[in-house]
PDB file of N, CA and C in Angstrom:
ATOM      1  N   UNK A   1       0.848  -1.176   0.000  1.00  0.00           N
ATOM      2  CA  UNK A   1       0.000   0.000   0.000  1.00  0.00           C
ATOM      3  C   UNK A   1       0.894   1.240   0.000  1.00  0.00           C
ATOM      4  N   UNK A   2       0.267   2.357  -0.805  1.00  0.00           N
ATOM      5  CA  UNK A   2       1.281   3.499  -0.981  1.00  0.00           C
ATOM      6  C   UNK A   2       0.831   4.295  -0.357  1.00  0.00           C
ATOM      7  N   UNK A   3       1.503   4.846   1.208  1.00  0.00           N
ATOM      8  CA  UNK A   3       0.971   6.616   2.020  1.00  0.00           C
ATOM      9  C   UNK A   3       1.652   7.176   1.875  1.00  0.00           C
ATOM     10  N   UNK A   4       0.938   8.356   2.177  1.00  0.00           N
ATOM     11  CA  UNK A   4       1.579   9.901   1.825  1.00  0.00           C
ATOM     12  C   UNK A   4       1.727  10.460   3.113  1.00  0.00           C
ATOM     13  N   UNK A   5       2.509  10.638   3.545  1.00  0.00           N
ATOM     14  CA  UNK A   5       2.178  11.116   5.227  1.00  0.00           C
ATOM     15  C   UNK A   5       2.552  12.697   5.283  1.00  0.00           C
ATOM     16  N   UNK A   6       1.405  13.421   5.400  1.00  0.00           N
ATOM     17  CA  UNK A   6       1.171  15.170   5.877  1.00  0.00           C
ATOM     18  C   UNK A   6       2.108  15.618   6.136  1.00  0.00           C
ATOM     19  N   UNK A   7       2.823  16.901   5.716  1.00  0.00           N
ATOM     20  CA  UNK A   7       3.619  17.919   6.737  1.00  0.00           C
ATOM     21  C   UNK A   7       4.186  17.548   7.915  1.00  0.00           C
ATOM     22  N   UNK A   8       2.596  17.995   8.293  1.00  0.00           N
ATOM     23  CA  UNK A   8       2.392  18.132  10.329  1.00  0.00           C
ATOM     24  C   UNK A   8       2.980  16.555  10.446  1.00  0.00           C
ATOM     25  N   UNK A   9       3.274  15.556   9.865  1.00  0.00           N
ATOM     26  CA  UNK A   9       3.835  14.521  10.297  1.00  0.00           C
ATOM     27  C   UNK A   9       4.914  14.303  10.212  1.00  0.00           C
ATOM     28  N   UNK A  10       5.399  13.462  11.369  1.00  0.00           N
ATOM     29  CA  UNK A  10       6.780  13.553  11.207  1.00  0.00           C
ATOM     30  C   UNK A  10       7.244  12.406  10.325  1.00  0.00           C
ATOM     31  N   UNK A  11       8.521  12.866   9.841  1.00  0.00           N
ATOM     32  CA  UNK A  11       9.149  11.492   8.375  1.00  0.00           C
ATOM     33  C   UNK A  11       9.705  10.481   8.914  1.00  0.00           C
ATOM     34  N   UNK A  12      10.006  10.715  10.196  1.00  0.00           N
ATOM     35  CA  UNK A  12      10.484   9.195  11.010  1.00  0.00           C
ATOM     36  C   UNK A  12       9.046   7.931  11.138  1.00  0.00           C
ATOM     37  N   UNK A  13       7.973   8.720  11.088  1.00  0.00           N
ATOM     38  CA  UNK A  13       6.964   8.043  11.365  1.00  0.00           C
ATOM     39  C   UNK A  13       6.646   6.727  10.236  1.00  0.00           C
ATOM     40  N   UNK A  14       7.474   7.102   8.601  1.00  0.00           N
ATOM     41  CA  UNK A  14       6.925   6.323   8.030  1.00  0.00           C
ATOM     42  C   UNK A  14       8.289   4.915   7.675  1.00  0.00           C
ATOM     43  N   UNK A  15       9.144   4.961   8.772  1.00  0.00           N
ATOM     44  CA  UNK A  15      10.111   3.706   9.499  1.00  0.00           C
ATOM     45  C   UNK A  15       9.422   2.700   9.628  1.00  0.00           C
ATOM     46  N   UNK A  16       8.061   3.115  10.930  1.00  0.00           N
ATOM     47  CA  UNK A  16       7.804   2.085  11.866  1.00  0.00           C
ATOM     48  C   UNK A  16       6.234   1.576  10.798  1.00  0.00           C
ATOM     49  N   UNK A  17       6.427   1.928   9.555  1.00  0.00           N
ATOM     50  CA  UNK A  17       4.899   1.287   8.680  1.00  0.00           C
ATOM     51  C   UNK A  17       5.358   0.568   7.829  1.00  0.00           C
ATOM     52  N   UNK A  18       6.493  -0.147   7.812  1.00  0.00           N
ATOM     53  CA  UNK A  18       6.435  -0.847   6.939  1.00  0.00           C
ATOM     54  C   UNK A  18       5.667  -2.150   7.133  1.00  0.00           C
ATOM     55  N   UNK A  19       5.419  -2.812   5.964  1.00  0.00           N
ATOM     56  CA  UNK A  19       5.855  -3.090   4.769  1.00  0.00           C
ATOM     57  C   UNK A  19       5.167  -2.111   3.995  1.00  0.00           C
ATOM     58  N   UNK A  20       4.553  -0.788   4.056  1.00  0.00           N
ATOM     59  CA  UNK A  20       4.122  -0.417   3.393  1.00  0.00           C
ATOM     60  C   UNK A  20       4.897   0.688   2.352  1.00  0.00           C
ATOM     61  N   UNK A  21       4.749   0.980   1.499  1.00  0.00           N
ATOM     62  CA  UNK A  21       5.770   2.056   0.877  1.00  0.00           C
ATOM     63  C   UNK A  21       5.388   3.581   1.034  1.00  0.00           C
ATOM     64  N   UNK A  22       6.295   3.983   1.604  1.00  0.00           N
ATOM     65  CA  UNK A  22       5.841   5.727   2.247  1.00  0.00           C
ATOM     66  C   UNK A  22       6.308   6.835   1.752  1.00  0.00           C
ATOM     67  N   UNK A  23       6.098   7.947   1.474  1.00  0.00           N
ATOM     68  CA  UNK A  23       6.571   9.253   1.118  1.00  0.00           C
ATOM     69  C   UNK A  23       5.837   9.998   1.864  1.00  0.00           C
ATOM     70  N   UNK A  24       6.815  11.361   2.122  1.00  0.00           N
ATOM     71  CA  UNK A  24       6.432  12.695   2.587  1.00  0.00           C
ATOM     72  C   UNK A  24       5.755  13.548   1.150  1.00  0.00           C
ATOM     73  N   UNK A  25       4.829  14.242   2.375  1.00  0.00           N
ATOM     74  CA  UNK A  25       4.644  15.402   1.031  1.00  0.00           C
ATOM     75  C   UNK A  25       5.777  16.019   0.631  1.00  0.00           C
ATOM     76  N   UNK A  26       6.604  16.324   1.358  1.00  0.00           N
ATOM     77  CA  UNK A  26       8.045  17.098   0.986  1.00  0.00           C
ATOM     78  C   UNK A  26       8.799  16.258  -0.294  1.00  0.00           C
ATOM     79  N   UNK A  27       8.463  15.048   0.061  1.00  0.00           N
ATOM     80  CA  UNK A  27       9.721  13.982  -1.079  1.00  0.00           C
ATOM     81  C   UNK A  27       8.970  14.222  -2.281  1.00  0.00           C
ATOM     82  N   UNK A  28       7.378  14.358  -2.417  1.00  0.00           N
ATOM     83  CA  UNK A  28       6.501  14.311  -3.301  1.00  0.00           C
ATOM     84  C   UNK A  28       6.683  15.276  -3.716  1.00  0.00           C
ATOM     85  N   UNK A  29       6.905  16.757  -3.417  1.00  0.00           N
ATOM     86  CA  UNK A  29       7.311  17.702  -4.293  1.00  0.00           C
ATOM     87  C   UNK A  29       6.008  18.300  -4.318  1.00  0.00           C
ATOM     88  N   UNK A  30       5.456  18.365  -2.997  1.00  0.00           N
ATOM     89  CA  UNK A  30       3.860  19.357  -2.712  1.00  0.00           C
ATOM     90  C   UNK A  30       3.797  20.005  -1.354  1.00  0.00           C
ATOM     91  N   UNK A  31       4.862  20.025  -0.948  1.00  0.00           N
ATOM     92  CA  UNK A  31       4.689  20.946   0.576  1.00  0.00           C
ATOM     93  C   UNK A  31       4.208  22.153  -0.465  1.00  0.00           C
ATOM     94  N   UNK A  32       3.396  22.868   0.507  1.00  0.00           N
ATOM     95  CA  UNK A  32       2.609  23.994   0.592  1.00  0.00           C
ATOM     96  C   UNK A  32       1.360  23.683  -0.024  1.00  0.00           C
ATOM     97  N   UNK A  33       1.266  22.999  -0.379  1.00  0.00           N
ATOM     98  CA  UNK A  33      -0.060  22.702  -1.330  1.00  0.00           C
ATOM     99  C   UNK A  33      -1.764  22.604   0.429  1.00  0.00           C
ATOM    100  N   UNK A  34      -2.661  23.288  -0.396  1.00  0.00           N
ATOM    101  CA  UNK A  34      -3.281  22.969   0.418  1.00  0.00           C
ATOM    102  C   UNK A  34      -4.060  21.662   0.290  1.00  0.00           C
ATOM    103  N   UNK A  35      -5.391  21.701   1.352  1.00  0.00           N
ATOM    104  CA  UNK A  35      -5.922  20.012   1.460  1.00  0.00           C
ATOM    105  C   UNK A  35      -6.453  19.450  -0.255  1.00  0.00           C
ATOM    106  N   UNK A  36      -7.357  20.683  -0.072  1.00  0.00           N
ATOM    107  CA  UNK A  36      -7.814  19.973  -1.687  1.00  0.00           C
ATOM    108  C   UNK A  36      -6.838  19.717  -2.663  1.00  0.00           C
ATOM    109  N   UNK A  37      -6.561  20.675  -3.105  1.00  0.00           N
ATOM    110  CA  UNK A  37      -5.050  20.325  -3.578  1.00  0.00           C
ATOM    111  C   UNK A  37      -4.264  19.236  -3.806  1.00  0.00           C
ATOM    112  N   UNK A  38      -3.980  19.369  -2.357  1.00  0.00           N
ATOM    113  CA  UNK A  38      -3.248  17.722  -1.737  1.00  0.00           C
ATOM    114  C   UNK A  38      -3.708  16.890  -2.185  1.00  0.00           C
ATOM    115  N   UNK A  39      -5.468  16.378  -1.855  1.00  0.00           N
ATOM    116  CA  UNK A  39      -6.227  15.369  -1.960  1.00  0.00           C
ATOM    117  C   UNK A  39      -5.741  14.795  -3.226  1.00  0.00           C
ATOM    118  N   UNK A  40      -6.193  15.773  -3.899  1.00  0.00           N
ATOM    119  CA  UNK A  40      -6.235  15.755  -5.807  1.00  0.00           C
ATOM    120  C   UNK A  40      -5.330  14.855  -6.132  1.00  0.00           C
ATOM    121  N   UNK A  41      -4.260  15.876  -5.848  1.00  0.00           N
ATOM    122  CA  UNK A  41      -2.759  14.992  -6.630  1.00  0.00           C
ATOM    123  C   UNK A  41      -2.316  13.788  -5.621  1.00  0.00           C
ATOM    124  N   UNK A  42      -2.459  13.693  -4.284  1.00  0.00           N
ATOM    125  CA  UNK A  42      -2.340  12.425  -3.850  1.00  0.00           C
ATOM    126  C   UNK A  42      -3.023  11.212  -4.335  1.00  0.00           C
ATOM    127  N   UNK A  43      -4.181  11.585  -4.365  1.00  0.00           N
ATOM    128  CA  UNK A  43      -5.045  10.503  -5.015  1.00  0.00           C
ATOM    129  C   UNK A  43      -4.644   9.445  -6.337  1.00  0.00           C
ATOM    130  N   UNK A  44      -4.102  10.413  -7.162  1.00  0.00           N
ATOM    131  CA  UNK A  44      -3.115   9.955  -8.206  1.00  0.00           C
ATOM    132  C   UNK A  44      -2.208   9.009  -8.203  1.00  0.00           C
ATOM    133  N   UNK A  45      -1.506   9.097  -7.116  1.00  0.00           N
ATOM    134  CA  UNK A  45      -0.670   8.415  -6.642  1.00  0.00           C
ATOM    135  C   UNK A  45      -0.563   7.022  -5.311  1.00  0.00           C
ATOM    136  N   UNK A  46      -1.503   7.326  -4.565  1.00  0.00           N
ATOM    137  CA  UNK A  46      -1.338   7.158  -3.194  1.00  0.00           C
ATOM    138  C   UNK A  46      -2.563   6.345  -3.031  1.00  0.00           C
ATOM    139  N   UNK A  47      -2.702   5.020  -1.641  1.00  0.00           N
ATOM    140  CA  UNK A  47      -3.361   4.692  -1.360  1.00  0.00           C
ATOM    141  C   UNK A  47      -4.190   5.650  -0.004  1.00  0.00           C
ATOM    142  N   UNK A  48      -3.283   5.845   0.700  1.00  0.00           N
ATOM    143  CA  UNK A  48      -3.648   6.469   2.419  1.00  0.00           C
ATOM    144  C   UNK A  48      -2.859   7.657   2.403  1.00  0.00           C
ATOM    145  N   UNK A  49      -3.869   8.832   2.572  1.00  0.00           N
ATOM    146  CA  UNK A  49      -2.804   9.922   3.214  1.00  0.00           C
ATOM    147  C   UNK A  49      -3.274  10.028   4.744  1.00  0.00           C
ATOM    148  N   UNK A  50      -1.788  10.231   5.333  1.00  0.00           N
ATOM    149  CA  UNK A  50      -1.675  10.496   6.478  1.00  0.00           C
ATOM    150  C   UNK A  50      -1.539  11.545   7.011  1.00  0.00           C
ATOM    151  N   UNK A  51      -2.865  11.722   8.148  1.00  0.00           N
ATOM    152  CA  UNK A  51      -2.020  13.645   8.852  1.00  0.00           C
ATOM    153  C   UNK A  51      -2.707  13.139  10.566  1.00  0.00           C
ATOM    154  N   UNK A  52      -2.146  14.506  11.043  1.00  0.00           N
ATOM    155  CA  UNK A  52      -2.868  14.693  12.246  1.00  0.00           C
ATOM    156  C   UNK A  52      -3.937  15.548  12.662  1.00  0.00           C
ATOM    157  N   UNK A  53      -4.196  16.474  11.298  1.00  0.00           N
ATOM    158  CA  UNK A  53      -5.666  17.072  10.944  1.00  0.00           C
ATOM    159  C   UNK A  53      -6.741  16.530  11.644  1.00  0.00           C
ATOM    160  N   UNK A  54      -7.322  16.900  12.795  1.00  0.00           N
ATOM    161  CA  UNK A  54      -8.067  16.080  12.768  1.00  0.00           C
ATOM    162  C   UNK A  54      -9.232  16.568  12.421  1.00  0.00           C
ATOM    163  N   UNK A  55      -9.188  18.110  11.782  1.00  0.00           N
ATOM    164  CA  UNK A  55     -10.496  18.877  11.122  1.00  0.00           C
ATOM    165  C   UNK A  55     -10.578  18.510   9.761  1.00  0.00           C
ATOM    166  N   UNK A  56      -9.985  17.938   9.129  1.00  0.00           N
ATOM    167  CA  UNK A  56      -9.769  17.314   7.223  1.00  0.00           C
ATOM    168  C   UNK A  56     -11.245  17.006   7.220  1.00  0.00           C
ATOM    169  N   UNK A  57     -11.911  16.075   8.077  1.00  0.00           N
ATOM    170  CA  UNK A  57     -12.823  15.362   7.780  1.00  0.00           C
ATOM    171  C   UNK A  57     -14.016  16.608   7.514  1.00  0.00           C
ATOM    172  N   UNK A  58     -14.239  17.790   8.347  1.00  0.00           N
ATOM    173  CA  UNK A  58     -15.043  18.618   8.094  1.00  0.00           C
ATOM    174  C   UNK A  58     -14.638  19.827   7.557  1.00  0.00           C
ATOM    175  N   UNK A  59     -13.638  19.784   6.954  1.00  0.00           N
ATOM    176  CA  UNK A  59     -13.173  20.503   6.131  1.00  0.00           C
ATOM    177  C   UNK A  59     -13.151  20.117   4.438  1.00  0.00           C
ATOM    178  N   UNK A  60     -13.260  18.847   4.083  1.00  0.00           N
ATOM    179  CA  UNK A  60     -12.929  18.586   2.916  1.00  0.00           C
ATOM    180  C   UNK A  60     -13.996  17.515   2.512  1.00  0.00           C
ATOM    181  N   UNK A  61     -14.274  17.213   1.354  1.00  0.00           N
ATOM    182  CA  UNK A  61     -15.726  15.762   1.458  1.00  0.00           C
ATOM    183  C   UNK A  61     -14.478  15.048   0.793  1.00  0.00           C
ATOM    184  N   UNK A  62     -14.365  14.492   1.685  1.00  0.00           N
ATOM    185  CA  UNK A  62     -13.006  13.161   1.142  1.00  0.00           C
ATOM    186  C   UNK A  62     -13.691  11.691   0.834  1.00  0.00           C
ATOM    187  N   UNK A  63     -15.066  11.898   0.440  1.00  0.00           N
ATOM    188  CA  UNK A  63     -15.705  10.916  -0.546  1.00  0.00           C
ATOM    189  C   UNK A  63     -15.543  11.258  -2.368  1.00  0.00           C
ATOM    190  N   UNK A  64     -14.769  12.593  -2.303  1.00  0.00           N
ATOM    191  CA  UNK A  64     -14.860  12.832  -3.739  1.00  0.00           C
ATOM    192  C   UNK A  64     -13.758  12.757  -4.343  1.00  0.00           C
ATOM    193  N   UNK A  65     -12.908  11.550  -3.148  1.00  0.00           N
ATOM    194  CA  UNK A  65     -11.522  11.443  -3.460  1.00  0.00           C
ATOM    195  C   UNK A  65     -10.915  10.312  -3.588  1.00  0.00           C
ATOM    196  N   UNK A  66     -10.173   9.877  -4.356  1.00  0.00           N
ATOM    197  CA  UNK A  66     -10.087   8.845  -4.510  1.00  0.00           C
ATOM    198  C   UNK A  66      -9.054   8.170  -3.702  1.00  0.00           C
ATOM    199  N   UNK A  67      -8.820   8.352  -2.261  1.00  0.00           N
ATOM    200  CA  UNK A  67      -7.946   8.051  -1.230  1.00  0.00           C
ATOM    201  C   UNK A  67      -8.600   7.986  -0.027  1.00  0.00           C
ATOM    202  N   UNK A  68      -7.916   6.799   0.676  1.00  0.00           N
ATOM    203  CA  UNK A  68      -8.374   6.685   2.291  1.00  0.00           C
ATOM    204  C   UNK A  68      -7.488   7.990   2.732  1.00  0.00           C
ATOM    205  N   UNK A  69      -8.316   8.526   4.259  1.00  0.00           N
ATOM    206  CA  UNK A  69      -7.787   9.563   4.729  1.00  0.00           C
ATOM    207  C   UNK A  69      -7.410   8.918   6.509  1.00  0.00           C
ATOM    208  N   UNK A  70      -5.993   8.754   7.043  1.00  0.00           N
ATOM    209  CA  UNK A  70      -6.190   7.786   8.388  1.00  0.00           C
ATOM    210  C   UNK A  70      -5.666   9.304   9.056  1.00  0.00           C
ATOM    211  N   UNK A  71      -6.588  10.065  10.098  1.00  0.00           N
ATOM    212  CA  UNK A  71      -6.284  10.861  10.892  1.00  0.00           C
ATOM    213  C   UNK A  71      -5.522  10.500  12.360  1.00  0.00           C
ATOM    214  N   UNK A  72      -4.709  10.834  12.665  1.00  0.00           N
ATOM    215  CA  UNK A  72      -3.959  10.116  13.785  1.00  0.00           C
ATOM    216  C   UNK A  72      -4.054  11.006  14.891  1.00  0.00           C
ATOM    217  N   UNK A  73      -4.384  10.881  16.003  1.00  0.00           N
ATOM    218  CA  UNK A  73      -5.217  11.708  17.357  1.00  0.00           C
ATOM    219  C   UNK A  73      -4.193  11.307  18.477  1.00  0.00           C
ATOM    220  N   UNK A  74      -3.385  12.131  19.191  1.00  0.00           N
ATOM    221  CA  UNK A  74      -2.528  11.959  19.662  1.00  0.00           C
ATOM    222  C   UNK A  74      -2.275  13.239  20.633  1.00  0.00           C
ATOM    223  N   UNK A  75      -1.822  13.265  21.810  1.00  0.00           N
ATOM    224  CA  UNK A  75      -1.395  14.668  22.318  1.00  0.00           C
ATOM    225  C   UNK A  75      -0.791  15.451  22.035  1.00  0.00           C
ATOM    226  N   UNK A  76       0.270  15.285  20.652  1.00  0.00           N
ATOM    227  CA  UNK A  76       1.590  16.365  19.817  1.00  0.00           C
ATOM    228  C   UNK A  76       1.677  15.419  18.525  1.00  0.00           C
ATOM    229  N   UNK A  77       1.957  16.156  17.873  1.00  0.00           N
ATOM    230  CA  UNK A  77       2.639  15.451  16.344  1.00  0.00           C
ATOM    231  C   UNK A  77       3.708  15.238  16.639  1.00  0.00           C
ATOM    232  N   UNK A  78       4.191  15.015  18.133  1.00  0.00           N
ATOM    233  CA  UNK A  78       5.559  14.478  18.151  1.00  0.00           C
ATOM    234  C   UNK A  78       5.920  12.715  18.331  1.00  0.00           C
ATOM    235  N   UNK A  79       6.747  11.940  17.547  1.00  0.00           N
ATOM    236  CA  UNK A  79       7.077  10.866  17.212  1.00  0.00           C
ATOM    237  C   UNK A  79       6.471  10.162  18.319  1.00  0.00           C
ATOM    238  N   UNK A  80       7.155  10.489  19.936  1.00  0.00           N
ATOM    239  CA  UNK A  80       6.768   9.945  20.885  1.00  0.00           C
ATOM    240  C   UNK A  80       5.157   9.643  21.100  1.00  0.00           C
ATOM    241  N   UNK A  81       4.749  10.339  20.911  1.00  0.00           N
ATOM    242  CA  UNK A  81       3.178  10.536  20.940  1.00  0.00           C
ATOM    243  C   UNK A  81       2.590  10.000  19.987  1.00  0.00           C
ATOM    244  N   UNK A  82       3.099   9.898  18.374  1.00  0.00           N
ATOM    245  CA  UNK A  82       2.414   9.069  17.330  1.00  0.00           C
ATOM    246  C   UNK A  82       2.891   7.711  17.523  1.00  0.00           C
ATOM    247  N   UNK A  83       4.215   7.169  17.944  1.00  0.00           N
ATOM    248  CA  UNK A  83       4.235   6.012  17.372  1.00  0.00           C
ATOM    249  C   UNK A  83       3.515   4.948  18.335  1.00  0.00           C
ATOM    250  N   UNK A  84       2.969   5.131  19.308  1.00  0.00           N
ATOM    251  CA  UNK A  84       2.142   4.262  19.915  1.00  0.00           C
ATOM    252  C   UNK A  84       0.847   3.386  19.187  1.00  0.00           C
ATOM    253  N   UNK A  85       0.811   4.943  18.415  1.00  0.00           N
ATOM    254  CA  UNK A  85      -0.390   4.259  17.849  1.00  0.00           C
ATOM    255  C   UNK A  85      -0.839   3.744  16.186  1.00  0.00           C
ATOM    256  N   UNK A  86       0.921   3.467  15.821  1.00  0.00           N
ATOM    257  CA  UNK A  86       1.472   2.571  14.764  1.00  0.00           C
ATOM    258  C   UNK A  86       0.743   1.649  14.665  1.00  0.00           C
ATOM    259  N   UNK A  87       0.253   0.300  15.451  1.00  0.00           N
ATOM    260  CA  UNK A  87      -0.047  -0.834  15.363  1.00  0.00           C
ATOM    261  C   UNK A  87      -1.664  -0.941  15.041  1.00  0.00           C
ATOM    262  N   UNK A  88      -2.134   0.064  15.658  1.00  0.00           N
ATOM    263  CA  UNK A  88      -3.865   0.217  15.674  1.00  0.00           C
ATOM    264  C   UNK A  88      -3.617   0.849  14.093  1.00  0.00           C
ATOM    265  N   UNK A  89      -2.778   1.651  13.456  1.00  0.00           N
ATOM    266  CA  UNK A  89      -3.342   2.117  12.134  1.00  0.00           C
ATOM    267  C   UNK A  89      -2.747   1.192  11.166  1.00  0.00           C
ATOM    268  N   UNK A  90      -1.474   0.011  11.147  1.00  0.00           N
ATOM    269  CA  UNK A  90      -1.182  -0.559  10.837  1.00  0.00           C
ATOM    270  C   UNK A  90      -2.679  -1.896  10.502  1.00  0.00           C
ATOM    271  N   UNK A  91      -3.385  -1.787  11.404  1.00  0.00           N
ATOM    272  CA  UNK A  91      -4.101  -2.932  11.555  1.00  0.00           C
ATOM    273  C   UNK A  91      -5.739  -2.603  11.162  1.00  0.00           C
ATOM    274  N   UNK A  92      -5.794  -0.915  11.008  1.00  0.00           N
ATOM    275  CA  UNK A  92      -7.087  -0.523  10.494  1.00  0.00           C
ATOM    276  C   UNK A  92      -6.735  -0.570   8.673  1.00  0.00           C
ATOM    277  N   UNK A  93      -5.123  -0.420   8.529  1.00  0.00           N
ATOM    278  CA  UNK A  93      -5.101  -0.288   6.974  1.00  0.00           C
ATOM    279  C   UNK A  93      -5.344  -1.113   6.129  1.00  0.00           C
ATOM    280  N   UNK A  94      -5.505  -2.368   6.877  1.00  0.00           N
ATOM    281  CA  UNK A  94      -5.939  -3.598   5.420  1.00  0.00           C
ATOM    282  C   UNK A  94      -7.262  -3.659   5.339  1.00  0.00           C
ATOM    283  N   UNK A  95      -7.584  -2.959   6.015  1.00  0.00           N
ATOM    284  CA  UNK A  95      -9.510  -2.467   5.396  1.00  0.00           C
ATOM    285  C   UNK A  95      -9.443  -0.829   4.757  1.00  0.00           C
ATOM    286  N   UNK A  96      -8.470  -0.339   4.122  1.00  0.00           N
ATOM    287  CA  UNK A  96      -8.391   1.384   4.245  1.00  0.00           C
ATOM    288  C   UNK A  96      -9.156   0.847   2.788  1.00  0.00           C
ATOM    289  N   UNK A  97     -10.210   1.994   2.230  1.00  0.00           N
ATOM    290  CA  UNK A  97     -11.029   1.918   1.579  1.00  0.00           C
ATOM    291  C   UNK A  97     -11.143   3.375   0.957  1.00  0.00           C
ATOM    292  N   UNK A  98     -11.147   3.675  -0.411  1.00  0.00           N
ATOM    293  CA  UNK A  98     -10.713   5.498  -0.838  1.00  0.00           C
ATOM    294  C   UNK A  98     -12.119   5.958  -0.058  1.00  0.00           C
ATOM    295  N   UNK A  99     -12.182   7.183   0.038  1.00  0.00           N
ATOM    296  CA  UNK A  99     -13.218   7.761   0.411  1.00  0.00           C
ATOM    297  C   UNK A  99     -13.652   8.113   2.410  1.00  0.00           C
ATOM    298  N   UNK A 100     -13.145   6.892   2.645  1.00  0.00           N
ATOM    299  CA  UNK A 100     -12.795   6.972   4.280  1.00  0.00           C
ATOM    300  C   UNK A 100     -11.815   8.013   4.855  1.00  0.00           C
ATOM    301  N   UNK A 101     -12.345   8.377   5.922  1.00  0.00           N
ATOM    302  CA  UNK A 101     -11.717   8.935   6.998  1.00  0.00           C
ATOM    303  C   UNK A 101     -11.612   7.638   7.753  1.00  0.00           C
ATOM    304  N   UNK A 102     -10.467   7.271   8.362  1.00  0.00           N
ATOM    305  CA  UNK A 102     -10.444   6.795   9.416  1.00  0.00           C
ATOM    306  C   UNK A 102      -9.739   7.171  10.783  1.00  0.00           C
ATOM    307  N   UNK A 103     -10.139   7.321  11.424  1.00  0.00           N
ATOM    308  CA  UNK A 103      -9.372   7.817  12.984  1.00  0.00           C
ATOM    309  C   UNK A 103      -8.416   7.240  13.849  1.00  0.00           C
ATOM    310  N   UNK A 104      -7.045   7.533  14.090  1.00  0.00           N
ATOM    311  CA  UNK A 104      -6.974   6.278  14.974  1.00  0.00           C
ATOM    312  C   UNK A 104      -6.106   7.100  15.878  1.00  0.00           C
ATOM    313  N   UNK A 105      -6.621   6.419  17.376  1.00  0.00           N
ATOM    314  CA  UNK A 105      -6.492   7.056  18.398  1.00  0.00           C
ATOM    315  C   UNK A 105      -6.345   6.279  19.251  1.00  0.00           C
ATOM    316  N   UNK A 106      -5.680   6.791  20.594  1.00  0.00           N
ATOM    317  CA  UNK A 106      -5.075   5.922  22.104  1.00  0.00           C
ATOM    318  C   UNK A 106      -6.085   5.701  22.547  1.00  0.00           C
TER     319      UNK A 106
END
């Protein structure tokens, strides 16, 4: 599965996902781009984008997109704080489905 993992995320984060194949928006060559934006051209490419947005979902109709969206809910976008909850999104992704938001949280 191919993610895109957000900005606001950190690039160490996409270490602890394998087997999956990961890029930053930065490697992708779309930092600054906003959500829709993002959506668009991720979609193209990407199975799951990843952020810690956790307003995307009412901000954007990410049914008109052709990508799962896995929001990650955590006390900081800092590593310590996301990678706990590696295994719960690791284990929601073999159901990730385009058009979903999915949440995953402590």
């Amino acid at each position: 599965m191919r993610l895109l993992l957000d900005e606001c995320v950190p690039k160490r984060l996409g270490r602890l996902l394998a087997p999956h194949d990961v890029q930053t928006v930065q490697q992708a060559g779309w930092g600054g781009l906003k959500n829709g934006d993002l959506l668009t051209r991720a979609a193209e490419a990407f199975d799951v984008f990843v952020t810690v947005d956790q307003g995307i979902r009412y901000q954007q109709n990410i049914v008109a997109y052709d990508i799962c969206v896995a929001a990650l809910a955590a006390r900081t976008n800092d590593i310590k704080d996301l990678s706990p909850l590696v295994p719960q999104l690791l284990e929601v992704l073999v159901d990730a489905k385009p058009g979903q938001v999915l949440r995953v949280a402590a």
